[in-house]
Structures are given as C-alpha cells and as structure tokens.
C-alpha atoms as a PDB file:
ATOM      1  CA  UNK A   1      -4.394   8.261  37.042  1.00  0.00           C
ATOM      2  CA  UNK A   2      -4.972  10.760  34.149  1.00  0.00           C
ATOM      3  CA  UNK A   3      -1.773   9.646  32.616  1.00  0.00           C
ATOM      4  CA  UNK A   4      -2.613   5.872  32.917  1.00  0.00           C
ATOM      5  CA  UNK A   5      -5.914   6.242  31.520  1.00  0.00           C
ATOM      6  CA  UNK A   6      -4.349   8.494  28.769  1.00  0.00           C
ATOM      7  CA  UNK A   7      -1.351   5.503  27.774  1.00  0.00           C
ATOM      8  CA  UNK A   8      -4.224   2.938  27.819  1.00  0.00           C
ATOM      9  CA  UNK A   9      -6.797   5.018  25.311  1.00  0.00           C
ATOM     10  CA  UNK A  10      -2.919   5.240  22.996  1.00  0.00           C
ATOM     11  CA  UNK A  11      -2.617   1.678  22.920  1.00  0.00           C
ATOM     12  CA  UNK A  12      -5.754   0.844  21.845  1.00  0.00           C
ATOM     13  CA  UNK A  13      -5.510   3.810  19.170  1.00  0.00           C
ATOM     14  CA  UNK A  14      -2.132   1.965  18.533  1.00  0.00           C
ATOM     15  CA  UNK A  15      -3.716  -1.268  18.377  1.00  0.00           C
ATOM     16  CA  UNK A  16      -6.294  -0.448  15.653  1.00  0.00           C
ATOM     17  CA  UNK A  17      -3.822   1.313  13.613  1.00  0.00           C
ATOM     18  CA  UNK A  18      -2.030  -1.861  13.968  1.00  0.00           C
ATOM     19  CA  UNK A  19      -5.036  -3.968  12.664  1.00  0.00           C
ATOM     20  CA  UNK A  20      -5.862  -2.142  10.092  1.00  0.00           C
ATOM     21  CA  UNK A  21      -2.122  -1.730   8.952  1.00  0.00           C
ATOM     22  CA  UNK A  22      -2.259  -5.642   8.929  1.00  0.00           C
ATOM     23  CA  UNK A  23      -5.515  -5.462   6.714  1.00  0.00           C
ATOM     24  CA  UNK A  24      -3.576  -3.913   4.314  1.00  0.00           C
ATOM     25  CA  UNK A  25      -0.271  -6.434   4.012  1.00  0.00           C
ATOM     26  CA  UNK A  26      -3.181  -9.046   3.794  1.00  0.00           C
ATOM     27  CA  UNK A  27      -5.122  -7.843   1.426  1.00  0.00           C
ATOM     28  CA  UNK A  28      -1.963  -6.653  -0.779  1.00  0.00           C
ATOM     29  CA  UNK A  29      -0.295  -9.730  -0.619  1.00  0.00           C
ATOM     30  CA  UNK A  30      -3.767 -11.874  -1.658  1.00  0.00           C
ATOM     31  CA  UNK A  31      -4.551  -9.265  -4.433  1.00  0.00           C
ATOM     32  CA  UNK A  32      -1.126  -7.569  -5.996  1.00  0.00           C
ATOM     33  CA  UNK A  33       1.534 -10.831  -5.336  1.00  0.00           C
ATOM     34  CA  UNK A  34      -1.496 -14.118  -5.327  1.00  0.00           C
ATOM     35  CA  UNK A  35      -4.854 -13.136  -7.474  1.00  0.00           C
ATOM     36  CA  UNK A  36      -3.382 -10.576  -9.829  1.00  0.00           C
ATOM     37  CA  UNK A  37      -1.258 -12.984 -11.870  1.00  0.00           C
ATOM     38  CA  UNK A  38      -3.929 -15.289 -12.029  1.00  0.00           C
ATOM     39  CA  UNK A  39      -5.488 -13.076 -14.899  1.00  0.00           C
ATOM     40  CA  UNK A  40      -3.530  -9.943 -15.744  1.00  0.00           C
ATOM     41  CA  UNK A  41      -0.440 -11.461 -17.535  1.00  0.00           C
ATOM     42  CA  UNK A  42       1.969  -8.542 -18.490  1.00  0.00           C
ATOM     43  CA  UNK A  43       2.538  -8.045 -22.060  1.00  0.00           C
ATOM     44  CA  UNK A  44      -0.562 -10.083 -23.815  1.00  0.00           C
ATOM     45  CA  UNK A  45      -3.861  -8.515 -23.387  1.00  0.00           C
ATOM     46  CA  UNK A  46      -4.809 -11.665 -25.299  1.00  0.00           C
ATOM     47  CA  UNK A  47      -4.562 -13.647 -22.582  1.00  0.00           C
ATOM     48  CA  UNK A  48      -5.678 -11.464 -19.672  1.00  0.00           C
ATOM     49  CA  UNK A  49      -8.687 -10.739 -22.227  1.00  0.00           C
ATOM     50  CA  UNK A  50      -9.505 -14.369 -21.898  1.00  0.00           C
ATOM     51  CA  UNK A  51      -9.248 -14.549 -18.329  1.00  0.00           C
ATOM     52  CA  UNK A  52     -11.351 -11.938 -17.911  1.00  0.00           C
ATOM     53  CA  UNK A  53     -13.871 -14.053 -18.988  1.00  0.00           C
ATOM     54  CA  UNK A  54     -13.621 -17.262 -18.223  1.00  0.00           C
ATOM     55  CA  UNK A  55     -11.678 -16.555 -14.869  1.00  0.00           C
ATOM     56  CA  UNK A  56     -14.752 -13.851 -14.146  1.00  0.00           C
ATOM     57  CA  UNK A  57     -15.411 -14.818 -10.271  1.00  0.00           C
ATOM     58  CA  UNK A  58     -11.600 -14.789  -9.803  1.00  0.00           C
ATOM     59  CA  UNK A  59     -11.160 -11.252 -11.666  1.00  0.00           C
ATOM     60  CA  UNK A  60     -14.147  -9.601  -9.255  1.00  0.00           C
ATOM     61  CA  UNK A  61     -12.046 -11.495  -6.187  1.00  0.00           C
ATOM     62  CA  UNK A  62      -9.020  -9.418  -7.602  1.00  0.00           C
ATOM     63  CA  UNK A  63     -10.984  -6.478  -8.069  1.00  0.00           C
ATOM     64  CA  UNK A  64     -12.152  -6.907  -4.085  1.00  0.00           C
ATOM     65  CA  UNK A  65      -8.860  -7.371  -2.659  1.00  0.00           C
ATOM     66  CA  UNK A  66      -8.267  -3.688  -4.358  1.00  0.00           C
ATOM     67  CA  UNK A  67     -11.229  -2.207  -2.991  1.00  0.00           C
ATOM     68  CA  UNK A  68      -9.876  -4.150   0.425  1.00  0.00           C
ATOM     69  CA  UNK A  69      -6.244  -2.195   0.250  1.00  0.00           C
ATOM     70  CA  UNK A  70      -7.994   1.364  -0.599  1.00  0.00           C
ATOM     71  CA  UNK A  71     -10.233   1.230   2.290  1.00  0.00           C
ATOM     72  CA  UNK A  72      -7.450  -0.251   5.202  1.00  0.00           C
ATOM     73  CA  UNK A  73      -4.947   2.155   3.864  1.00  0.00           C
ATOM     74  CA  UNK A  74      -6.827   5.419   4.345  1.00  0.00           C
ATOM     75  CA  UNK A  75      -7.710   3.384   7.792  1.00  0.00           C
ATOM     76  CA  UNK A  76      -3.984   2.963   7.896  1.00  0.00           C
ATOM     77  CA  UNK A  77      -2.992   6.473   7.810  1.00  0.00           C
ATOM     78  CA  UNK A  78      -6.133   7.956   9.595  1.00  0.00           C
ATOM     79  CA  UNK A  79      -5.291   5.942  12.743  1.00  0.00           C
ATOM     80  CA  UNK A  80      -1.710   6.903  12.495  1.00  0.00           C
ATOM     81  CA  UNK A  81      -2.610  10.723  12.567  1.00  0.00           C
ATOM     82  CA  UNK A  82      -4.829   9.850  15.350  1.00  0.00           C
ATOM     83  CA  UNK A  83      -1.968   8.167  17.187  1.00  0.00           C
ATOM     84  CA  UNK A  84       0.912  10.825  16.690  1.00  0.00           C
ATOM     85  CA  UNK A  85      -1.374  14.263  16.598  1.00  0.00           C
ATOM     86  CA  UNK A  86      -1.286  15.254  19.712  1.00  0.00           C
ATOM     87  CA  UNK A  87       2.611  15.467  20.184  1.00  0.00           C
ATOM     88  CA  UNK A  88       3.653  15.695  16.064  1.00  0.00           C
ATOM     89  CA  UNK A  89       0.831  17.309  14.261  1.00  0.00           C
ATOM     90  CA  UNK A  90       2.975  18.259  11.578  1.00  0.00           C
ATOM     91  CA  UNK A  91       4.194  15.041  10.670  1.00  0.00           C
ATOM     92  CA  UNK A  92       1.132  12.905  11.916  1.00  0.00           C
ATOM     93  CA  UNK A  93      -0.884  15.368   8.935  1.00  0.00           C
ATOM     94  CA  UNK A  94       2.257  14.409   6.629  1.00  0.00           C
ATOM     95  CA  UNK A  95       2.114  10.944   7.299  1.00  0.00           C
ATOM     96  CA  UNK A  96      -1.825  10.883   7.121  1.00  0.00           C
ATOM     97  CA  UNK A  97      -1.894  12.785   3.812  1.00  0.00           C
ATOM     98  CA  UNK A  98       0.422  11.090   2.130  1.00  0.00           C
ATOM     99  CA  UNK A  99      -0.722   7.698   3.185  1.00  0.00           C
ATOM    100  CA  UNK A 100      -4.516   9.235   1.721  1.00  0.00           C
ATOM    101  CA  UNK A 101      -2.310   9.644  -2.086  1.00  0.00           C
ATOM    102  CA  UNK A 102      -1.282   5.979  -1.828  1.00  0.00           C
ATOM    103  CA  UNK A 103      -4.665   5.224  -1.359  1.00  0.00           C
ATOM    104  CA  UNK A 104      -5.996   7.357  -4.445  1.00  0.00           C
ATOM    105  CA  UNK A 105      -2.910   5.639  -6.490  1.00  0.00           C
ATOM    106  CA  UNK A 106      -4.176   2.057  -5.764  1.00  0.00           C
ATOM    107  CA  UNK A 107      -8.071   3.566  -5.950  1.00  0.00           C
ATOM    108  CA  UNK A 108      -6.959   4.518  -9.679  1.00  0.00           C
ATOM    109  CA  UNK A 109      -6.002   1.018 -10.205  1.00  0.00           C
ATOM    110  CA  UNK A 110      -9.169  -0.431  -8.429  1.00  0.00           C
ATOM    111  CA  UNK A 111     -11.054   1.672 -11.522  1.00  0.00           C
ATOM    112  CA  UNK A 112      -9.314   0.390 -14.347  1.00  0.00           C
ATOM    113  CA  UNK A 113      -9.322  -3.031 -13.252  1.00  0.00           C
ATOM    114  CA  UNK A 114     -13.393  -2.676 -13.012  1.00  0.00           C
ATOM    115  CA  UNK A 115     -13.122  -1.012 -16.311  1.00  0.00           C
ATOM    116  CA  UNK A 116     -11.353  -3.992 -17.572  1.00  0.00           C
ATOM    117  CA  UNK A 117     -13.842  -6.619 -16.301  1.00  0.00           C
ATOM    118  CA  UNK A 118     -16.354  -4.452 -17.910  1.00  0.00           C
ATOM    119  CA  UNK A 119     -15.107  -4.404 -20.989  1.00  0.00           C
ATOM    120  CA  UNK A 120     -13.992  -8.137 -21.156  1.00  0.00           C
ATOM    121  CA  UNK A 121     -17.923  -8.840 -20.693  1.00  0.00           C
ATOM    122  CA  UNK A 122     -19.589  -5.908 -22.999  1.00  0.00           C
ATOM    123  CA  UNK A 123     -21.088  -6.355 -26.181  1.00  0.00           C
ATOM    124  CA  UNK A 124     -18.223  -5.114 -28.190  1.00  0.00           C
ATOM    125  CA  UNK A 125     -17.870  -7.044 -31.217  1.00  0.00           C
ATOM    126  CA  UNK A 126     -14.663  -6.281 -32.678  1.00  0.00           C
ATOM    127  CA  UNK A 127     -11.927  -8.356 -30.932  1.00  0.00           C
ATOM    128  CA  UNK A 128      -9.387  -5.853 -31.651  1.00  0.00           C
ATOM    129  CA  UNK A 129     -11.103  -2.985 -29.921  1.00  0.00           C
ATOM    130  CA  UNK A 130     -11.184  -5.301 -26.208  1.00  0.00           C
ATOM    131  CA  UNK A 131      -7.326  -6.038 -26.879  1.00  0.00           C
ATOM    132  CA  UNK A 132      -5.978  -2.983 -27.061  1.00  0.00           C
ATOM    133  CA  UNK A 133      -8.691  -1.254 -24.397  1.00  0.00           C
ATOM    134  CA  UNK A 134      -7.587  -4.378 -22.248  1.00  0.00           C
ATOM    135  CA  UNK A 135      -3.377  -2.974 -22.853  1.00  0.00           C
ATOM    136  CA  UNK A 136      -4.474  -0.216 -21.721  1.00  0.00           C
ATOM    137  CA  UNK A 137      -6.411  -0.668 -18.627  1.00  0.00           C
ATOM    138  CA  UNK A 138      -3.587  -3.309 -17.680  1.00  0.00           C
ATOM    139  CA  UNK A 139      -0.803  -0.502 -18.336  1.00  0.00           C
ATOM    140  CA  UNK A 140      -3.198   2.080 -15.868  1.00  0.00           C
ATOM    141  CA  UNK A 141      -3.011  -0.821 -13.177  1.00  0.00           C
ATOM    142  CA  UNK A 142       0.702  -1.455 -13.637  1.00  0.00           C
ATOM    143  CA  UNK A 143       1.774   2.188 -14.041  1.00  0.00           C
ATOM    144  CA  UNK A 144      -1.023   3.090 -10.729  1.00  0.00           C
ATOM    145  CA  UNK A 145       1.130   0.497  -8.993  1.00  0.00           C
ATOM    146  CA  UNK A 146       4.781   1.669 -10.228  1.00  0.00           C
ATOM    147  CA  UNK A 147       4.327   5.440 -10.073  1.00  0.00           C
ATOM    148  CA  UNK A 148       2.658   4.632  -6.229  1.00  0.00           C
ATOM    149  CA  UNK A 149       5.878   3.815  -5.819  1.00  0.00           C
ATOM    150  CA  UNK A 150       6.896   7.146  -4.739  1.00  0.00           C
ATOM    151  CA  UNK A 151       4.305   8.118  -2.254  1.00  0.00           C
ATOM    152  CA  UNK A 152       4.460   4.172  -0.732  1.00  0.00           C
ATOM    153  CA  UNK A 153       8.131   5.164   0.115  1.00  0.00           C
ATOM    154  CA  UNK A 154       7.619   8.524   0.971  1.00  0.00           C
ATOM    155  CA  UNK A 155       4.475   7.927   3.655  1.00  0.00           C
ATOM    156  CA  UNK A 156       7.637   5.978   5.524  1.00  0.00           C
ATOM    157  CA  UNK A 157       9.671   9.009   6.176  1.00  0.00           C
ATOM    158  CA  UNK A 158       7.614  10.531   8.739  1.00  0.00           C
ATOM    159  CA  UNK A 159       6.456   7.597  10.136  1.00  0.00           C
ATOM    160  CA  UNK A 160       9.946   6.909  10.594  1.00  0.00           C
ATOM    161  CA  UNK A 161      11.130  10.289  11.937  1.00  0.00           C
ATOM    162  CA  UNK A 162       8.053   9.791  14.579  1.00  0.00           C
ATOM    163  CA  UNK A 163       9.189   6.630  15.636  1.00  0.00           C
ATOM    164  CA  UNK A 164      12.594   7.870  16.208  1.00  0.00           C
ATOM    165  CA  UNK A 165      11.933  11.068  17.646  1.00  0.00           C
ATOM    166  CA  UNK A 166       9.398   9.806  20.231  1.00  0.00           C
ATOM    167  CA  UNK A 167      11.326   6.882  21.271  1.00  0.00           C
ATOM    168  CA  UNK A 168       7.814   5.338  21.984  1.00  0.00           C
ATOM    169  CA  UNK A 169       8.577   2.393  19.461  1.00  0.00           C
ATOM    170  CA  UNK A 170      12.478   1.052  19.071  1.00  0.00           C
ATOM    171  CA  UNK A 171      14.792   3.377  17.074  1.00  0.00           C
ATOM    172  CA  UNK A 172      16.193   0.961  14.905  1.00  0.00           C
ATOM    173  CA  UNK A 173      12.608   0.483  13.658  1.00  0.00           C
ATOM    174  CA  UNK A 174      12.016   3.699  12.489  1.00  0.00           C
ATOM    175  CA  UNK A 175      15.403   4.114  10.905  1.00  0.00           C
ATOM    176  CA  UNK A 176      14.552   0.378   9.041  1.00  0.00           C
ATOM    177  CA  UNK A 177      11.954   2.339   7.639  1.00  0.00           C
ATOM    178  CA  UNK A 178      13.409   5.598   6.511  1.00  0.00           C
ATOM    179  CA  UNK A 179      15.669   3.197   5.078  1.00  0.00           C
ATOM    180  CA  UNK A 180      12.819   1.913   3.223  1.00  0.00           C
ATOM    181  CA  UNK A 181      11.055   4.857   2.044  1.00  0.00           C
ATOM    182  CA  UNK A 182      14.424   5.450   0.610  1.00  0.00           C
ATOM    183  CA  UNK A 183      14.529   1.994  -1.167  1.00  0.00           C
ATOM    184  CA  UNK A 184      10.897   2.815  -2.384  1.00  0.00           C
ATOM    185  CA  UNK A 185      11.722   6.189  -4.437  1.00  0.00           C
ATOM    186  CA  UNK A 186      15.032   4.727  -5.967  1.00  0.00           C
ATOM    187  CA  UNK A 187      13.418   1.526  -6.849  1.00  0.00           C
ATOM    188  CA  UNK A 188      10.803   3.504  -8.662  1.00  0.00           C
ATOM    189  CA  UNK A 189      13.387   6.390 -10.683  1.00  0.00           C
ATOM    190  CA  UNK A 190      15.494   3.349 -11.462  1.00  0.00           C
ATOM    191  CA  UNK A 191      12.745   1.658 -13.212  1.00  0.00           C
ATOM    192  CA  UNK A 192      11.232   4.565 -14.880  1.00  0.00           C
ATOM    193  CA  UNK A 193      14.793   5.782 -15.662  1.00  0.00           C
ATOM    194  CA  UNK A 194      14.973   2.234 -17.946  1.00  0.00           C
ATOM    195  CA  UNK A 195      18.010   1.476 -15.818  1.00  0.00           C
ATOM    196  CA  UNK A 196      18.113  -2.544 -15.987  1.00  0.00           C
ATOM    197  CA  UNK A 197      19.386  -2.874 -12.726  1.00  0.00           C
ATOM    198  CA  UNK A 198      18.656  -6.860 -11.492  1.00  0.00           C
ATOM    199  CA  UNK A 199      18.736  -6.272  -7.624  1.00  0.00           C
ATOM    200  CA  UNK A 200      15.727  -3.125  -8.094  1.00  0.00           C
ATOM    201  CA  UNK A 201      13.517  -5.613  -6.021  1.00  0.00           C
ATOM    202  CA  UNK A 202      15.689  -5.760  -3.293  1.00  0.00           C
ATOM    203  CA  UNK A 203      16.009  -2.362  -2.523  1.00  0.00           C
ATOM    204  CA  UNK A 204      12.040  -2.110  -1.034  1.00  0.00           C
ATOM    205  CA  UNK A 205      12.904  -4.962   1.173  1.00  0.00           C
ATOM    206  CA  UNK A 206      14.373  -2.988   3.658  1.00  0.00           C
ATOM    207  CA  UNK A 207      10.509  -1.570   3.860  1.00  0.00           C
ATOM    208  CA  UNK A 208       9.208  -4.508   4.038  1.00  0.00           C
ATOM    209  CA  UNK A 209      11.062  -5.382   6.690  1.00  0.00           C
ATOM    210  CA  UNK A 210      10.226  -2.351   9.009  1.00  0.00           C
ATOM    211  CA  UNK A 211       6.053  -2.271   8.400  1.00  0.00           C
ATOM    212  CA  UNK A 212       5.499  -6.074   9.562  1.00  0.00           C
ATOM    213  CA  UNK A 213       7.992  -5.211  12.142  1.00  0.00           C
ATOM    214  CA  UNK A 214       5.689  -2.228  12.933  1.00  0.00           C
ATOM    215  CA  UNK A 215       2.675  -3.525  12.457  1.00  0.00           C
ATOM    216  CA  UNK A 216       3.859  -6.474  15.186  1.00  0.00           C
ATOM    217  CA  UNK A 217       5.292  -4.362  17.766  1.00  0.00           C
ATOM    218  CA  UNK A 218       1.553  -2.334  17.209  1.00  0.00           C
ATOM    219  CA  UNK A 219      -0.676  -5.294  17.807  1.00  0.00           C
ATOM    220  CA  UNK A 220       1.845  -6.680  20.412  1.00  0.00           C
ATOM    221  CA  UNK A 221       3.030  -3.763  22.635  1.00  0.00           C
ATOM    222  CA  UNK A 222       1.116  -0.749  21.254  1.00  0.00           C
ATOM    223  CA  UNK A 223       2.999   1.940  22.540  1.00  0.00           C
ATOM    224  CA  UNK A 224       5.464   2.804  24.800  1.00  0.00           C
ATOM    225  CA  UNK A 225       4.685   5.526  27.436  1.00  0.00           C
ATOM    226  CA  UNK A 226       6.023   9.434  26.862  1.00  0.00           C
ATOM    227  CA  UNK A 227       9.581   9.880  28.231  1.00  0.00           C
ATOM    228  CA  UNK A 228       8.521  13.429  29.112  1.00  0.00           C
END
C-alpha cells in the first residue's frame, strides 16, 4: 500500500515536471524560432532599431516569451531533482543545477532584450548612439543563446544517465539524449571555433528528438515503478 501510494505521489511529481518541461518547448519555440525574427534581424541594428519601435507590442511579446522560458526552466529542473532525489541525489543536484545555469544564460538574454526596448524608446538623440547600443544588446542575446549552448547540452547528460540507469523511462530514450547533449557542446565549439560546417544544425536534433520524446512519455506514462 505504501509502495502504491509512493509510485502514485512519483507520477504526479513526473507529471508536473512534464508540464512544465512542455512550458518551456512552447514558450521557446513562440519566442527564440516565431517572435524573435520578427524584430531582431542579425547583422543590421538599423532595422531591429526600427522594429523596436514601431513593432513595440510585438518586442514586449518577445521579451515575455523570455521571461516565460526562465521561469519553466528553473521549474524544469526543480521538478526533475524532485523526481530523481531520492534514489540519484548526485545527479538529480547535477541535473537541477545545471538546468538553474541555462536558466541564468537565457535570464541574461531576457535583460538585454529589455535593455534594448528601452533604449529603442529613450530620449537619446543621436541615432548613432541607439545603433550601435542596439549591436550590442542584439550580440548579448545571440551570444546568451550560443554560449547556452553548452550547459543546454550538458543538463542532458545526467538526465540521460538517470533515465538509463533507473530503467524507469525506456533506455533508448535516455541514450537519444546523451546523444544530444553531445550534439549540443559540438554544435556550439564548432561555431565558436569559426568552423563553417553546413550540417552544425543537425547535430542538436538528436536532442530535440529525446526532450519531446521525454516530455511525452512524462505527461503520458509518468513513471515506471522501481525494479528494486
């Protein structure tokens, strides 16, 4: 009875994680891959100056979708400690700390893009001066978002190693997504590296792949029961 009532109180706990993991796909996709292209265009400040402006309710939506991916992941990675603690406190910490630094990454770009909307709409005369504070705001964002890179793929290694250590979700998902943590920090020394390689995208897919299939088989199944 214990037991049951112990599973059951797990797959809720999985179940939130779950919801809150989704939170975060939504609210990156809307923000980073829909919203963000709408006014930061990469490599004229010009331009993103005057969207700033006269795009100013879409450039706060932006700007909300970022505060809506720094709140659900530290959800994200809280909930996951919560689910693994008990039987892998080391890497449920691991996995909740370093989810906590993707969140600070993408809270660093949350600021500048603020800083940006506030300077698009101060009472700075001089053109110049809101270009190239603009350039460099946008190359915070970008940079917040590149340099992430390495913690978004390293948060998947223990989350990974859980998964196939327990044997409470399937294997193959948690190798997918040790997979994709690996993707993650070659994608990012490739690109920092100035290596023009075309298929870089491609190699985060792999991640991808494994957190919608994790964030389905949390909202769907939850968790399996212990083995042991």
């Amino acid at each position: 009875m214990i037991a049951n009532t112990e599973q059951k109180n797990l797959i809720k706990t999985a179940r939130i994680t779950g919801l809150w993991y989704l939170m975060m796909a939504i609210t990156g996709i809307l923000g980073f891959m829909v919203f963000h292209s709408q006014i930061f265009v990469s490599g004229n400040p010009e331009q993103t100056l005057t969207n700033l402006v006269e795009l100013d309710s879409t450039a706060r939506i932006r700007l909300l979708l970022e505060f809506g991916i720094v709140i659900s992941q530290a959800l994200t990675a809280v909930w996951f400690f919560k689910l693994f603690k008990d039987n892998y406190e080391w890497e449920a910490w691991t996995l909740g700390i370093w989810g906590m630094v993707n969140a600070l990454a993408i809270m660093i770009s949350a600021i500048s893009i603020a800083s940006a909307i506030g300077i698009a709409n101060s009472e700075v005369s001089a053109m110049e001066d809101k270009v190239l504070l603009i350039q460099v705001f946008q190359n915070i964002i970008s940079n917040a978002w590149g340099i992430g890179g390495l913690f978004f793929g390293l948060w998947l290694f223990p989350m990974g190693y859980i998964v196939i250590k327990s044997k409470r979700l399937p294997v193959w998902l948690g190798r997918i997504i040790i997979l994709g943590g690996i993707g993650y920090l070659i994608s990012t020394v490739i690109h920092y590296a100035g290596i023009d390689f075309s298929f870089n995208r491609f190699l985060t897919l792999p991640a991808t792949i494994g957190e919608f299939w994790m964030i389905g088989y949390l909202l769907i199944f939850g968790i399996r029961p212990s083995n042991k």
